[in-house]
Protein backbone atom coordinates (compact mmCIF):
# COMPACT_ATOMS: atom_id res chain seq x y z
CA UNK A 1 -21.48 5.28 26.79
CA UNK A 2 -20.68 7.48 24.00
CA UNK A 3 -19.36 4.48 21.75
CA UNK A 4 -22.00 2.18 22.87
CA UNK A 5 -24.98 4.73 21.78
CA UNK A 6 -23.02 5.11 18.54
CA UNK A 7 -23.11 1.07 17.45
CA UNK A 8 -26.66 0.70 19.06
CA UNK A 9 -27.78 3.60 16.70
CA UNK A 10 -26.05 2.07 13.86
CA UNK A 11 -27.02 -1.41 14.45
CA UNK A 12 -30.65 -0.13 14.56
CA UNK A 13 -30.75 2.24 11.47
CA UNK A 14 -28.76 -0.94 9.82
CA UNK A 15 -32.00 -3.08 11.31
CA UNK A 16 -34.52 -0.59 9.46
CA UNK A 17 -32.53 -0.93 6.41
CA UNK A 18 -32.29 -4.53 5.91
CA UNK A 19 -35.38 -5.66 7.17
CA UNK A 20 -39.67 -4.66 6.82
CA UNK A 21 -40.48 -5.30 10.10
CA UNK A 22 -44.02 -5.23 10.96
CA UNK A 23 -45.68 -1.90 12.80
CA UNK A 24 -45.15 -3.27 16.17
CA UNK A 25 -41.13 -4.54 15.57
CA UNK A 26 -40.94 -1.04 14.26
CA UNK A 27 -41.72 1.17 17.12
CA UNK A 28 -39.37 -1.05 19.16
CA UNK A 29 -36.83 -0.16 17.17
CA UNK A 30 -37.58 3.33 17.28
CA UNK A 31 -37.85 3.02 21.08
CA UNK A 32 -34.42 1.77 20.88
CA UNK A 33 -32.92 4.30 18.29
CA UNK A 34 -34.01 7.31 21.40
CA UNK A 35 -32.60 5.37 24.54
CA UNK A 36 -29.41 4.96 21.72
CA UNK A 37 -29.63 9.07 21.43
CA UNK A 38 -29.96 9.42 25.13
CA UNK A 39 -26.67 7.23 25.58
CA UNK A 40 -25.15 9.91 23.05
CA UNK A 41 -26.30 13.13 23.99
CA UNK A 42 -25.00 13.18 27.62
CA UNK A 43 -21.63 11.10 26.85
CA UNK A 44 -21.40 13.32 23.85
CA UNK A 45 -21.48 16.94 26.29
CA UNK A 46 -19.40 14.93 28.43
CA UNK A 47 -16.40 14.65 26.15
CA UNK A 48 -17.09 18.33 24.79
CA UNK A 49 -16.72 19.86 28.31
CA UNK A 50 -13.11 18.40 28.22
CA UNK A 51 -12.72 20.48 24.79
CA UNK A 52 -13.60 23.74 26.38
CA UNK A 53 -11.15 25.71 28.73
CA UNK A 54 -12.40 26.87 32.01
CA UNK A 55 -12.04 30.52 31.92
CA UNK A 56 -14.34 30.58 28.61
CA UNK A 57 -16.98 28.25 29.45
CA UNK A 58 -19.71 30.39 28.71
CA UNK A 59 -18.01 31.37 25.09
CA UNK A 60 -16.64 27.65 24.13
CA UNK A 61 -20.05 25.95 25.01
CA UNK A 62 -21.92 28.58 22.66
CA UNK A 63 -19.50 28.41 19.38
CA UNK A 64 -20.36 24.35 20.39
CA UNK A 65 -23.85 24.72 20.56
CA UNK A 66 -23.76 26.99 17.27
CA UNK A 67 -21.74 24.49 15.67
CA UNK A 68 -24.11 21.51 16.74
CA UNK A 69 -27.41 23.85 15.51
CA UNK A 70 -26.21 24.35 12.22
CA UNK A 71 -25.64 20.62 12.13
CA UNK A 72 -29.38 19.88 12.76
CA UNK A 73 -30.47 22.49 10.73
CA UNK A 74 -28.50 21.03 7.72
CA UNK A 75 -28.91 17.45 8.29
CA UNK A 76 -32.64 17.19 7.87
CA UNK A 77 -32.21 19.28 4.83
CA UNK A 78 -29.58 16.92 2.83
CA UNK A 79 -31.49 14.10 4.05
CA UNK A 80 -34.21 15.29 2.64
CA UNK A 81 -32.74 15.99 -0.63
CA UNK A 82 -31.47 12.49 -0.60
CA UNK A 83 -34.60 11.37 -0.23
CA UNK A 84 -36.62 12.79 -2.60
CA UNK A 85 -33.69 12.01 -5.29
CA UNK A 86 -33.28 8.09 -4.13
CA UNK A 87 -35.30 6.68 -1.67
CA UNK A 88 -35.52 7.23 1.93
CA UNK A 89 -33.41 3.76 2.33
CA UNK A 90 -30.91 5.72 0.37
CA UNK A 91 -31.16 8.35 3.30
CA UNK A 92 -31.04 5.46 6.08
CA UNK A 93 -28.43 3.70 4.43
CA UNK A 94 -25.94 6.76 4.22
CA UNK A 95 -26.11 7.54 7.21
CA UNK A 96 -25.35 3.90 8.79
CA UNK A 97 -22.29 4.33 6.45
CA UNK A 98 -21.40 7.16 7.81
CA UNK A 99 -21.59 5.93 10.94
CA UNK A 100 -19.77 2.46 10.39
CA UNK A 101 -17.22 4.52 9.05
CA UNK A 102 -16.82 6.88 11.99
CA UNK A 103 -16.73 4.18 14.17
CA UNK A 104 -14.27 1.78 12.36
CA UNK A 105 -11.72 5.61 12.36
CA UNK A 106 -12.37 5.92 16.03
CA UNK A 107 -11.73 1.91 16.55
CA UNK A 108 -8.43 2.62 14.78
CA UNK A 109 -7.06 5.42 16.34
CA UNK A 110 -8.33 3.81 19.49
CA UNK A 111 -6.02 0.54 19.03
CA UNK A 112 -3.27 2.49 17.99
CA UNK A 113 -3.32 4.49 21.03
CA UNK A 114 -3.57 0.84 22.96
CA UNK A 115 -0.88 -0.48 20.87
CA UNK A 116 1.25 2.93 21.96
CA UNK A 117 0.55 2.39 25.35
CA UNK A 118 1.43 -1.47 25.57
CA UNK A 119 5.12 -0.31 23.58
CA UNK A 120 5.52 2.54 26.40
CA UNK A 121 4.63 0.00 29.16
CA UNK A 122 7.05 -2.24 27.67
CA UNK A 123 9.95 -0.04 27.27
CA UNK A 124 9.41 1.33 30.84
CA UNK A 125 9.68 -2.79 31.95
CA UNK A 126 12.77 -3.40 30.04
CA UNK A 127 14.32 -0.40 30.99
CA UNK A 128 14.02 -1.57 34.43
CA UNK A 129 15.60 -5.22 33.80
């Protein structure tokens, strides 16, 4: 879920970006950029609660938390900037970067772990022949 919300959030920004779509085409997409968040959110915790050991759950999840709330009280503010210095497809556009780009990484590392796997799977085989 956590890689699908990510590419339906970045397909949609990229929508807004490259297209004027009339009021009605717009709050469809805006529709679609929350149920994309609520895909996120949950898979997101999801894959943090691996991150934090069991006898420090209450400690782990707040430096997380912290972490994550200085995130969204940054964000809004260099978006900001970047809008009132470009334009606020500048803003839009960055961020769909940014999020092509974290997504291509994490489709790398994920075929090379793949690619690992298939060469251990195929060692173990030969091994046994």
């Amino acid at each position: 879920m956590l890689v699908t919300g990510f590419v339906s959030l970045t397909a949609v920004l990229a929508l807004l970006v490259v297209s004027t779509p009339p009021p009605a085409l717009t709050m469809l997409l805006a529709f679609m950029l929350g149920l994309s968040y609520s895909a996120v959110l949950p898979a997101w915790n999801a894959v943090l609660s691996y991150l934090v050991p069991e006898d420090q759950k209450g400690t782990g999840w707040g430096v997380l938390s912290g972490i994550e709330g200085i995130g969204i009280m940054i964000g809004p503010f260099i978006g900001g900037w970047i809008s009132s210095q470009y334009t606020n497809v500048a803003t839009i556009s960055i961020s769909v970067a940014m999020m092509a780009s974290t997504l291509t990484y994490t489709g790398f590392l994920a075929s090379k772990d793949v690619l690992h796997g298939l060469t251990a799977i195929t060692v173990a085989l030969a091994d046994r022949l």
